[in-house]
N, C-alpha and C. Protein backbone atom coordinates (compact mmCIF):
# COMPACT_ATOMS: atom_id res chain seq x y z
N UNK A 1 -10.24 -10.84 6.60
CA UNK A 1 -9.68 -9.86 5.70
C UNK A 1 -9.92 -8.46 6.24
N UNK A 2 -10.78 -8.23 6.45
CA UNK A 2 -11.71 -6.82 7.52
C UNK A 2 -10.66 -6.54 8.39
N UNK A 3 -10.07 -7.27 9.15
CA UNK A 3 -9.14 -7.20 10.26
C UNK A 3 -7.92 -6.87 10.06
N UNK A 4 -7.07 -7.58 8.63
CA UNK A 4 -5.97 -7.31 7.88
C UNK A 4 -6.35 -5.75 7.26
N UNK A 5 -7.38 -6.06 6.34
CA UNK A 5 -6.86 -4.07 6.03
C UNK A 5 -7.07 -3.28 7.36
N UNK A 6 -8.08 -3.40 8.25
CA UNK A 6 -7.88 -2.59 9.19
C UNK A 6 -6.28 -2.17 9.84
N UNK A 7 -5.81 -3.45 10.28
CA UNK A 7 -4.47 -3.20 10.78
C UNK A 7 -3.09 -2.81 9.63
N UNK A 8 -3.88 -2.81 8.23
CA UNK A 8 -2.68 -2.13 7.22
C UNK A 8 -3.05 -0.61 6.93
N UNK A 9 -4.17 -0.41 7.27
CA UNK A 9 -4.73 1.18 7.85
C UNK A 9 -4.47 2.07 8.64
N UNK A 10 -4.14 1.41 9.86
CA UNK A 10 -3.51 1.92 11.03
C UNK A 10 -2.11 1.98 10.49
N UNK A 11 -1.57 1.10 10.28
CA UNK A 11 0.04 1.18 10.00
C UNK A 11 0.50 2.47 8.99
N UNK A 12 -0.61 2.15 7.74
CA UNK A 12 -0.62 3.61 6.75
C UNK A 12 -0.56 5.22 8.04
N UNK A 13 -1.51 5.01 8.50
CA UNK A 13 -1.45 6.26 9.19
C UNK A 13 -0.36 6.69 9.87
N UNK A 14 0.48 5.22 10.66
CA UNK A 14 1.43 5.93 11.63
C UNK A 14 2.66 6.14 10.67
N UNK A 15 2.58 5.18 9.42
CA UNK A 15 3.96 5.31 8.74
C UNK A 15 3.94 6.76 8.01
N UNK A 16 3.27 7.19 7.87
CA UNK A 16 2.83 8.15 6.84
C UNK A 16 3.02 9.93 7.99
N UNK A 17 3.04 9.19 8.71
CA UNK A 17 2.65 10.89 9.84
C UNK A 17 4.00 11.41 9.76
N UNK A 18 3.78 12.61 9.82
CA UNK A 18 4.81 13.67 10.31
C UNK A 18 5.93 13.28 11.02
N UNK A 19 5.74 12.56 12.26
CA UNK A 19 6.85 12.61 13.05
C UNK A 19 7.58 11.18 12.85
N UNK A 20 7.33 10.42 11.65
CA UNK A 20 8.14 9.60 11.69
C UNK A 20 9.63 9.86 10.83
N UNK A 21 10.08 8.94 10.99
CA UNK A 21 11.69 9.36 11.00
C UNK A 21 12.26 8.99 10.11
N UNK A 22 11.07 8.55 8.82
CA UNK A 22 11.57 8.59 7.03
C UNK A 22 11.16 6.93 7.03
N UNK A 23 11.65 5.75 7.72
CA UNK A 23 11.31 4.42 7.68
C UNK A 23 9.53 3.92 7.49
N UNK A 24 9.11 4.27 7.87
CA UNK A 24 7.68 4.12 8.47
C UNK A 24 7.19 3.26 7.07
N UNK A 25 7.73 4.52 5.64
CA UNK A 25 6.96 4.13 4.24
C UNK A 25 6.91 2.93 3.83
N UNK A 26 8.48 2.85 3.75
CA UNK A 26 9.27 1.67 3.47
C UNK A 26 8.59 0.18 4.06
N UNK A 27 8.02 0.14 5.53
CA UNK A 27 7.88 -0.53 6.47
C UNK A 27 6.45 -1.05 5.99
N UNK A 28 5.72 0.43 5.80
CA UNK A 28 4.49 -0.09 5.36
C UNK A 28 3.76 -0.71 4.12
N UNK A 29 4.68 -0.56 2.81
CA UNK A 29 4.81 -0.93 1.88
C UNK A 29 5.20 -2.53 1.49
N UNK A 30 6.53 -3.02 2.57
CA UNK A 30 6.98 -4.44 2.87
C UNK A 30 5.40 -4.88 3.15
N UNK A 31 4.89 -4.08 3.78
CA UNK A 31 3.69 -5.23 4.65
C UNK A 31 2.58 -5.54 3.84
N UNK A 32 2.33 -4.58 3.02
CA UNK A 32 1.27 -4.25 2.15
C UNK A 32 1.39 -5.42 0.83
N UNK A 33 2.76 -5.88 0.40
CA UNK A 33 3.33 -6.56 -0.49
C UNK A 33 2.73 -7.92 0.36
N UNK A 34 3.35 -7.84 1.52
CA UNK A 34 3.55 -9.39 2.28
C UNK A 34 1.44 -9.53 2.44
N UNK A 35 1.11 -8.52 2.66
CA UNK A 35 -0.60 -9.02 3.01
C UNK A 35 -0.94 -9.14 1.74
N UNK A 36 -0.73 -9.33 0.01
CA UNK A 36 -1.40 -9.32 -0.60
C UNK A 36 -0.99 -10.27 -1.04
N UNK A 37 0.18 -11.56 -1.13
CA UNK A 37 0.43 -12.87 -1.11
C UNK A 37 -0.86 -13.91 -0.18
N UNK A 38 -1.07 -13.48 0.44
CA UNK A 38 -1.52 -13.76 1.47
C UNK A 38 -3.39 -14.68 0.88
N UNK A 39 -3.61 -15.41 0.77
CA UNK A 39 -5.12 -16.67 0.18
C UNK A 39 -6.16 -15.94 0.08
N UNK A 40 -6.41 -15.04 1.34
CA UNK A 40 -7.65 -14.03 1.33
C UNK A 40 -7.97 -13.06 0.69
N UNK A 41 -6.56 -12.21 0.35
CA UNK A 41 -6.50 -11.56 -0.74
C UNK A 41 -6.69 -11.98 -2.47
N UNK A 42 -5.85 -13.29 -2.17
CA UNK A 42 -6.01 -13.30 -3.65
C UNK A 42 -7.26 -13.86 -4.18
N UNK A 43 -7.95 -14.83 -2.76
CA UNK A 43 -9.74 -14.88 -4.00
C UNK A 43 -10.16 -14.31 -3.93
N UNK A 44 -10.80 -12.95 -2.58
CA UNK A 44 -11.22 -12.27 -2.70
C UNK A 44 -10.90 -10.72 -3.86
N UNK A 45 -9.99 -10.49 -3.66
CA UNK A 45 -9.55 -9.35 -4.63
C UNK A 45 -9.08 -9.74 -6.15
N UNK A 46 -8.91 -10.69 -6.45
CA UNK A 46 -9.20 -11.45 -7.65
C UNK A 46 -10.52 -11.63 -8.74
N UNK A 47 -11.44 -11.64 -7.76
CA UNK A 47 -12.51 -11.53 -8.58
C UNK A 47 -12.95 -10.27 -9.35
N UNK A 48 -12.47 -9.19 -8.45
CA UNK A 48 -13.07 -7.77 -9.48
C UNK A 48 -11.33 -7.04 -9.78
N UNK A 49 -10.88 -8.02 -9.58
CA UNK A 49 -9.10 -7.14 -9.93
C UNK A 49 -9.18 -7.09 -11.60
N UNK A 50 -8.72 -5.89 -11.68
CA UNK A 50 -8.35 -5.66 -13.40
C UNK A 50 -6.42 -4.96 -13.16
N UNK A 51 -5.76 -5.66 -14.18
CA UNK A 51 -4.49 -5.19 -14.50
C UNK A 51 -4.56 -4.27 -15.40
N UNK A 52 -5.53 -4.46 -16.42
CA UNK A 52 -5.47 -3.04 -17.61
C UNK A 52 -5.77 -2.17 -17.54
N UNK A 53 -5.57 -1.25 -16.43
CA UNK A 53 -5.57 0.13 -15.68
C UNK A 53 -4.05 0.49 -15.84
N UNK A 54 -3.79 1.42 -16.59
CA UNK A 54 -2.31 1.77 -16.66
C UNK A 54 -2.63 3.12 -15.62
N UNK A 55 -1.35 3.09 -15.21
CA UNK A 55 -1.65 4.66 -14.53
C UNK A 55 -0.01 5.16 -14.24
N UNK A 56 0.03 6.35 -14.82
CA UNK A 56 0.91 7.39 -14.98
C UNK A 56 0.99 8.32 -14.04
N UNK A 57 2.50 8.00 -13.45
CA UNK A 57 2.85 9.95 -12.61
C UNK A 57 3.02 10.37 -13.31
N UNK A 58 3.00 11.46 -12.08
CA UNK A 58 2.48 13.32 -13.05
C UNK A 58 4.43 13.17 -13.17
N UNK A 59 4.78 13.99 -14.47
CA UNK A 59 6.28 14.18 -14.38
C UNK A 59 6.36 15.28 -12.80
N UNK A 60 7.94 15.06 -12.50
CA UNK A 60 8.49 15.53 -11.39
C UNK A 60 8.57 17.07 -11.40
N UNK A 61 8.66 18.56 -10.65
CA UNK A 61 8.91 19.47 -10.97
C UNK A 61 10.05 19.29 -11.38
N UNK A 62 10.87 20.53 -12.04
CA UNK A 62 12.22 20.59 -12.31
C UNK A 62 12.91 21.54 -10.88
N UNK A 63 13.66 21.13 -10.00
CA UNK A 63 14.34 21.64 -8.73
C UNK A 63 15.48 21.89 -8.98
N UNK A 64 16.09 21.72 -10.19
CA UNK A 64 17.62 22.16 -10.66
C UNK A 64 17.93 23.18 -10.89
């Protein structure tokens, strides 16, 4: 598991940088979905996972 977030860490960083070319997010997000299907995740992060954390964005500025 150590090894999986590491390498979904790295990916955060490069998708996320400056010079990528808008895809990167998108890319890293697919993966992030696809590693948390994934057996290791779910016993391990299962045990202290809570769903009843609601959490709210901030509303958007108004740019109109």
């Amino acid at each position: 598991m150590l090894e999986e977030l590491s390498a979904l860490h790295a990916a955060w960083i490069v998708a996320f940088d400056e010079a990528d070319g808008g895809y990167g997010p998108i890319g890293w997000h697919e993966r992030w979905a696809l590693a948390r299907t994934r057996d290791a995740f779910r016993e391990k992060c299962a045990e202290k996972h809570r769903d009843d954390r609601t959490r709210e964005m901030p509303a958007a500025p108004d740019t109109f």
